[in-house]
N, C-alpha and C. Protein backbone atom coordinates (compact mmCIF):
# COMPACT_ATOMS: atom_id res chain seq x y z
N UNK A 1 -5.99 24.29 -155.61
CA UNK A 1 -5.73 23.48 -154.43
C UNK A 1 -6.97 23.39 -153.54
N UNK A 2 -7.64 24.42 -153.53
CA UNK A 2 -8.70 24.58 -152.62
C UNK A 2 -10.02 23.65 -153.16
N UNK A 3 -10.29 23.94 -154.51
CA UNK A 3 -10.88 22.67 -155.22
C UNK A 3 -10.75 21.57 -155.21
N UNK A 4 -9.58 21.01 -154.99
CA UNK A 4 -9.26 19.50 -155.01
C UNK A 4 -9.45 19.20 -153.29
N UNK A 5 -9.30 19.83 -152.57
CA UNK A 5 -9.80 19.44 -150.95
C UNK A 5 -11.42 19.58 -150.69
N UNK A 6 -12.03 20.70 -151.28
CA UNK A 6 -13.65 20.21 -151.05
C UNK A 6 -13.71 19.38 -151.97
N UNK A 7 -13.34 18.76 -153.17
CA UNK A 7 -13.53 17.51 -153.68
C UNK A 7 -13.31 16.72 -152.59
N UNK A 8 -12.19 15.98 -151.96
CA UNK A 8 -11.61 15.17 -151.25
C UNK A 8 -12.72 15.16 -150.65
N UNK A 9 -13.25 16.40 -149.76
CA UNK A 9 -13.99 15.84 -148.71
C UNK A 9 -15.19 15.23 -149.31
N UNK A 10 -16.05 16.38 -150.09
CA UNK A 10 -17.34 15.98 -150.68
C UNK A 10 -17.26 13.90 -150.62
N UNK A 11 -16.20 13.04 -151.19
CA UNK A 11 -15.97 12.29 -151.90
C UNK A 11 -15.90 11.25 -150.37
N UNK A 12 -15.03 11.76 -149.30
CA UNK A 12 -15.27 11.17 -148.11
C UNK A 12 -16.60 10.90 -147.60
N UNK A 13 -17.52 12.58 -147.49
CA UNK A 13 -18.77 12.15 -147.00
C UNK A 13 -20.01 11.46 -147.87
N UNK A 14 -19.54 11.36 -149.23
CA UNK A 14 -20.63 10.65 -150.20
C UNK A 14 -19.92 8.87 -149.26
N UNK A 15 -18.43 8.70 -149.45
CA UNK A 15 -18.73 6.94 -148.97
C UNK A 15 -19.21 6.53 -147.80
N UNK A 16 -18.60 7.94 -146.79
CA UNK A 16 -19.74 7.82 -145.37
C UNK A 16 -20.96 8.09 -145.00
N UNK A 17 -21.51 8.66 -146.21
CA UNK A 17 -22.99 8.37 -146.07
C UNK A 17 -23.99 7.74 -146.74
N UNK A 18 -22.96 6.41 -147.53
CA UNK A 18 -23.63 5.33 -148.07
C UNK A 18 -24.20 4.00 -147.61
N UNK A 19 -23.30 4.45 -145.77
CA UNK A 19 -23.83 2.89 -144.92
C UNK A 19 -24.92 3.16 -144.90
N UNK A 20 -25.38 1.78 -144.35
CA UNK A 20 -27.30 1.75 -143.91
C UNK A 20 -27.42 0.05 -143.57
N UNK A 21 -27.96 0.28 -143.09
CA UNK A 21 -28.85 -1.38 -142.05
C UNK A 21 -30.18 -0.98 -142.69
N UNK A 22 -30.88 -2.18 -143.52
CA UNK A 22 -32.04 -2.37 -143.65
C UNK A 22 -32.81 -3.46 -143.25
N UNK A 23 -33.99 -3.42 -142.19
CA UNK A 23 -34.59 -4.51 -141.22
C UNK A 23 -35.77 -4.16 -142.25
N UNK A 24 -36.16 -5.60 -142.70
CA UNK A 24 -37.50 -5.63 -143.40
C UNK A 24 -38.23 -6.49 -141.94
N UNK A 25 -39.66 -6.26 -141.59
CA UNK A 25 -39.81 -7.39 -140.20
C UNK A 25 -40.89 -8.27 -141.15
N UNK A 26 -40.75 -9.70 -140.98
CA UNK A 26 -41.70 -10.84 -141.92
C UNK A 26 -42.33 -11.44 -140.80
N UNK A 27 -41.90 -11.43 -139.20
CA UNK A 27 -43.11 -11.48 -137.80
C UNK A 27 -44.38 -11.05 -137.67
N UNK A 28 -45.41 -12.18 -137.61
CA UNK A 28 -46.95 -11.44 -137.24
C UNK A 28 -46.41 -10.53 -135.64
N UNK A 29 -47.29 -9.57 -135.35
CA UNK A 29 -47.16 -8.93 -134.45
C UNK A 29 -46.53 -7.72 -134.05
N UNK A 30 -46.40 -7.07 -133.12
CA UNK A 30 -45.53 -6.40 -132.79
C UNK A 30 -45.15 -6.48 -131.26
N UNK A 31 -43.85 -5.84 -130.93
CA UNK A 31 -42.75 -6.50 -129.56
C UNK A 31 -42.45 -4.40 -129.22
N UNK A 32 -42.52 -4.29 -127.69
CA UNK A 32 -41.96 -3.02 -127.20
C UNK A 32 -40.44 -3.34 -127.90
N UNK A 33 -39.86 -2.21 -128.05
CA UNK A 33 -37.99 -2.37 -128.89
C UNK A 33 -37.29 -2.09 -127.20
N UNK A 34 -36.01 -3.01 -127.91
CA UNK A 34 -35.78 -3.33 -126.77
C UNK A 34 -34.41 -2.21 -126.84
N UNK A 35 -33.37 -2.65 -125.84
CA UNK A 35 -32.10 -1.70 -125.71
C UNK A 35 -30.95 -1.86 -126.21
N UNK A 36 -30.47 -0.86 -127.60
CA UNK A 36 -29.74 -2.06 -128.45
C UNK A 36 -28.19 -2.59 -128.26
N UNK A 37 -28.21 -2.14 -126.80
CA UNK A 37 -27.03 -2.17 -126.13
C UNK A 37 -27.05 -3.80 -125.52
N UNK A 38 -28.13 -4.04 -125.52
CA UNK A 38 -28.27 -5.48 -125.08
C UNK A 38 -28.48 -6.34 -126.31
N UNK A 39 -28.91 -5.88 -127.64
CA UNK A 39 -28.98 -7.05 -128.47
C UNK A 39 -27.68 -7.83 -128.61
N UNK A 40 -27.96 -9.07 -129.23
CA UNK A 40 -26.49 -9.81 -129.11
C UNK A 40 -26.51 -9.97 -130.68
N UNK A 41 -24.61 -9.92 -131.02
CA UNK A 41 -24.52 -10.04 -132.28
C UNK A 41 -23.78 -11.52 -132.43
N UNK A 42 -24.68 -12.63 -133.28
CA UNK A 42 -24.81 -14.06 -133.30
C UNK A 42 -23.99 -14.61 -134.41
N UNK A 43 -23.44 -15.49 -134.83
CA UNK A 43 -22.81 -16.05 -135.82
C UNK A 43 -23.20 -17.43 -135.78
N UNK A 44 -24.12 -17.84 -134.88
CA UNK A 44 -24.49 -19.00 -135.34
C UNK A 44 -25.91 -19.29 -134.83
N UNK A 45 -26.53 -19.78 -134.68
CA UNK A 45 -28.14 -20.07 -134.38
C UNK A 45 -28.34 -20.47 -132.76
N UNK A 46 -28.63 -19.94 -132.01
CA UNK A 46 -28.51 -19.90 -130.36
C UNK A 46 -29.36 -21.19 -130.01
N UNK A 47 -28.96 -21.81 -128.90
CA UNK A 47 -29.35 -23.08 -128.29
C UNK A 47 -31.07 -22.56 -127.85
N UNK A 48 -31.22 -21.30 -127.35
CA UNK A 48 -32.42 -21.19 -127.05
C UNK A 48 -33.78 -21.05 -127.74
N UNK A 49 -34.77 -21.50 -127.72
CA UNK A 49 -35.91 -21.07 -128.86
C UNK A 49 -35.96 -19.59 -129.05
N UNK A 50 -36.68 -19.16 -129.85
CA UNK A 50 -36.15 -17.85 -130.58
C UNK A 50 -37.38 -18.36 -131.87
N UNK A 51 -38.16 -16.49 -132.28
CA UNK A 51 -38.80 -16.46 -132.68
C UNK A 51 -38.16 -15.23 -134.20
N UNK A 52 -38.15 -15.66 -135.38
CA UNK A 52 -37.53 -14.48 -136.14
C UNK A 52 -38.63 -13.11 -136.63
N UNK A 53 -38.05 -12.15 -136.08
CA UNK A 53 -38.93 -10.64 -136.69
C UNK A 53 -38.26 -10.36 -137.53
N UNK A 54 -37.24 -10.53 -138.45
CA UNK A 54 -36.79 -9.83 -139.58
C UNK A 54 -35.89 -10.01 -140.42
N UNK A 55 -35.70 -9.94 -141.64
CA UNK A 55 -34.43 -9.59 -142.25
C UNK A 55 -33.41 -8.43 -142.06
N UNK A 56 -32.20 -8.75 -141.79
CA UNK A 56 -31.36 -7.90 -141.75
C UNK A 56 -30.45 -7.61 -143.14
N UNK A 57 -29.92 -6.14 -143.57
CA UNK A 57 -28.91 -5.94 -144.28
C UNK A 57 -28.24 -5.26 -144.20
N UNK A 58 -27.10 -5.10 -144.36
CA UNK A 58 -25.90 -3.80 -143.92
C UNK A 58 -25.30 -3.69 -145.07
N UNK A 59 -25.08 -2.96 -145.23
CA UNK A 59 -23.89 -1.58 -146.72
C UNK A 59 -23.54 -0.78 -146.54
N UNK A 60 -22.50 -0.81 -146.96
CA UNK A 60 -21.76 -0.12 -146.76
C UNK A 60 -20.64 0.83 -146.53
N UNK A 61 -20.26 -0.33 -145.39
CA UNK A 61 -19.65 0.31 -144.30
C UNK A 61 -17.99 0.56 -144.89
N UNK A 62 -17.57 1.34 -144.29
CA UNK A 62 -15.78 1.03 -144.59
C UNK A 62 -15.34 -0.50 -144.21
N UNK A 63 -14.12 -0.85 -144.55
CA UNK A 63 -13.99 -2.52 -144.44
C UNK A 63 -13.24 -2.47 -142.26
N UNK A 64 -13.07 -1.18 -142.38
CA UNK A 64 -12.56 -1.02 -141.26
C UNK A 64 -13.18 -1.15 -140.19
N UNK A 65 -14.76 -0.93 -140.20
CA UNK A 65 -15.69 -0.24 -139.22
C UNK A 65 -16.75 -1.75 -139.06
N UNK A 66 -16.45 -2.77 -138.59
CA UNK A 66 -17.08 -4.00 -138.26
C UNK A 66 -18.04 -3.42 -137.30
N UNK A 67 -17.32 -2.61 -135.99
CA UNK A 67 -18.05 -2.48 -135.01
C UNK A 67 -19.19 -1.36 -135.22
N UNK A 68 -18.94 -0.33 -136.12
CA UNK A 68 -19.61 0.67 -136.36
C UNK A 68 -21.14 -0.39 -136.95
N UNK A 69 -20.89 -1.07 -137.77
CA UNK A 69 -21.70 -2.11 -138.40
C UNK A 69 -22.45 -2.56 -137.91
N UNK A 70 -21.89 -3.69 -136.71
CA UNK A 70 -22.63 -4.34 -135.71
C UNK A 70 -23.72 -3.20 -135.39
N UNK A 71 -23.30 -2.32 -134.63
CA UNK A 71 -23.84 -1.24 -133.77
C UNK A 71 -25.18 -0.93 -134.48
N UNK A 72 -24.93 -0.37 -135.70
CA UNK A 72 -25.98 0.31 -136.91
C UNK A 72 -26.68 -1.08 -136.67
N UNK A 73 -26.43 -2.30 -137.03
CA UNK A 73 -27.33 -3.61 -137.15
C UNK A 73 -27.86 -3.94 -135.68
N UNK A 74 -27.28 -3.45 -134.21
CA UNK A 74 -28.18 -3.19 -133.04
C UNK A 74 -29.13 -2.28 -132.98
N UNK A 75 -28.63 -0.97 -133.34
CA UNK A 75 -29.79 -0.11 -133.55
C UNK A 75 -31.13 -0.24 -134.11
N UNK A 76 -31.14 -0.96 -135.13
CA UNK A 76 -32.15 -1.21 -136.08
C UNK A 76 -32.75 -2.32 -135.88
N UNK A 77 -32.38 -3.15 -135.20
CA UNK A 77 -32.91 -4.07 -134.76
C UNK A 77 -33.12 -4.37 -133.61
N UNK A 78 -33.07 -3.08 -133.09
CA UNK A 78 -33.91 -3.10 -131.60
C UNK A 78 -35.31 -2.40 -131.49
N UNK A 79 -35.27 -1.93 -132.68
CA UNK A 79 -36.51 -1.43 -132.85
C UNK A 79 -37.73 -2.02 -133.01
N UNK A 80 -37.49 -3.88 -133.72
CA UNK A 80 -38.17 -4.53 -133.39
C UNK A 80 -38.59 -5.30 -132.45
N UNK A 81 -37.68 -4.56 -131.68
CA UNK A 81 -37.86 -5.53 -130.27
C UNK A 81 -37.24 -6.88 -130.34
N UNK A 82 -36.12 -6.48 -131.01
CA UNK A 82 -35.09 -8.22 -131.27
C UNK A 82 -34.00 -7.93 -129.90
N UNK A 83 -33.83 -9.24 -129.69
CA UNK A 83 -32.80 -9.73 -128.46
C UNK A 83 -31.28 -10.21 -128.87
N UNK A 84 -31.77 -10.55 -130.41
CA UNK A 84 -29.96 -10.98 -130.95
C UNK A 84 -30.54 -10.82 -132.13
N UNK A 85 -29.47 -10.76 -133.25
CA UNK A 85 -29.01 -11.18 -134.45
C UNK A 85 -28.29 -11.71 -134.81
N UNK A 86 -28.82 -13.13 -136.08
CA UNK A 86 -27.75 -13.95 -136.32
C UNK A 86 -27.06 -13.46 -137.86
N UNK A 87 -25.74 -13.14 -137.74
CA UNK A 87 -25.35 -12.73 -139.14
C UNK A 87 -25.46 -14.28 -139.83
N UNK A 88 -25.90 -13.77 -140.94
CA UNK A 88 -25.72 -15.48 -141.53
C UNK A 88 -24.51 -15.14 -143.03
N UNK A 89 -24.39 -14.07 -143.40
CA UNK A 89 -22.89 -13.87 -144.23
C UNK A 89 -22.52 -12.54 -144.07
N UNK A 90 -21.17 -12.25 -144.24
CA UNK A 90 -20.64 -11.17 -143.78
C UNK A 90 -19.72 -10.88 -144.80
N UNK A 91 -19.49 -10.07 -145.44
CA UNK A 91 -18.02 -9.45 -146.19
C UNK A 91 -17.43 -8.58 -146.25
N UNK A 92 -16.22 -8.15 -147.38
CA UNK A 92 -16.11 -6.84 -148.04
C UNK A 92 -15.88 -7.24 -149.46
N UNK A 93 -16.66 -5.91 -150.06
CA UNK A 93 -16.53 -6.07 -151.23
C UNK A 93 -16.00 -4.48 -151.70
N UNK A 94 -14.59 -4.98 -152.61
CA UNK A 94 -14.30 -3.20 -152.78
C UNK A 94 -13.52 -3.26 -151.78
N UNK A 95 -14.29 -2.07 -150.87
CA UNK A 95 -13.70 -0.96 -150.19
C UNK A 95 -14.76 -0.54 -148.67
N UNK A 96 -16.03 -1.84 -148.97
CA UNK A 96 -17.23 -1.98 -148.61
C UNK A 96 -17.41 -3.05 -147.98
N UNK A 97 -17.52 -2.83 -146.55
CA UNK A 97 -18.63 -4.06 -145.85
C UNK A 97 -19.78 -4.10 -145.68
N UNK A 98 -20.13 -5.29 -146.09
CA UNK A 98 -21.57 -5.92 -145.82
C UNK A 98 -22.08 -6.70 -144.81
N UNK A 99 -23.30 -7.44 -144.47
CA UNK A 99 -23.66 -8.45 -143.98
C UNK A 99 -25.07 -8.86 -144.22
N UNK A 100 -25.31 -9.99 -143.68
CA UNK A 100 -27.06 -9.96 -144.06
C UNK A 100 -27.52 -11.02 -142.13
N UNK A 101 -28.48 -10.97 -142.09
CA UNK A 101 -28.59 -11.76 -141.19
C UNK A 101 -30.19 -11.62 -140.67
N UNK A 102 -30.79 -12.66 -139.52
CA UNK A 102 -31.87 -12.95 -139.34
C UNK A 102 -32.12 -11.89 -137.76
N UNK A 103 -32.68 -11.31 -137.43
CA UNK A 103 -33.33 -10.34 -136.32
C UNK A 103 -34.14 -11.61 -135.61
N UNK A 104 -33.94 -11.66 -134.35
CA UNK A 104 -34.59 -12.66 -133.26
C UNK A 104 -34.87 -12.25 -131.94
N UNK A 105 -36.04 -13.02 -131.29
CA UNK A 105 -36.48 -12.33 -130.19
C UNK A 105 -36.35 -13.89 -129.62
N UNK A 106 -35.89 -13.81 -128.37
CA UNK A 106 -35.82 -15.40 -127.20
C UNK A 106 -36.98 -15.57 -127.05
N UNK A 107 -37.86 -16.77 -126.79
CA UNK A 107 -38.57 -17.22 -126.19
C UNK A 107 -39.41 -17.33 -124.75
């Protein structure tokens, strides 16, 4: 019995520690990072000019944890000193959410 519960868990923390946000930045330059409490999370391409620092990717996540997601995809992309991100696709696959999207700094 005691075997089959550190299994259980082991098996919990291997899927919770398979998320990850990966920001590749393809921007000449570099930007102070900003506060990722202020980045904005975008679903469509903002009226304002806007300059792109990066690719975004997320994996992961439980299908449950959108916000945990977002958050991980603020974090990481405040490091470039981005002001929003536009998800440009979002899913689950499995048991697993994803997304991909563009890292942007306003004008």
């Amino acid at each position: 019995m005691r075997a089959r519960t550190v299994g259980v868990g082991l098996i919990c923390l291997l899927l919770a520690g398979c998320a990850a946000v990966d920001v590749t930045k393809t921007a000449k330059g570099f930007y102070d990072p900003t506060n990722p409490n202020d980045v904005e999370i975008l679903r469509t391409r903002p009226e304002k000019q806007y300059i792109e620092l990066g690719s975004v990717t997320a994996t992961g996540f439980s299908a449950s944890d959108s916000a945990k997601m977002h958050n991980a995809i603020r974090d990481k992309s405040a490091a470039l000193g981005a002001t929003a991100v536009i998800v440009t696709n979002e899913g689950i696959q499995g048991r697993a959410r994803w997304a991909t999207g563009v890292a942007i700094r306003y004008k």
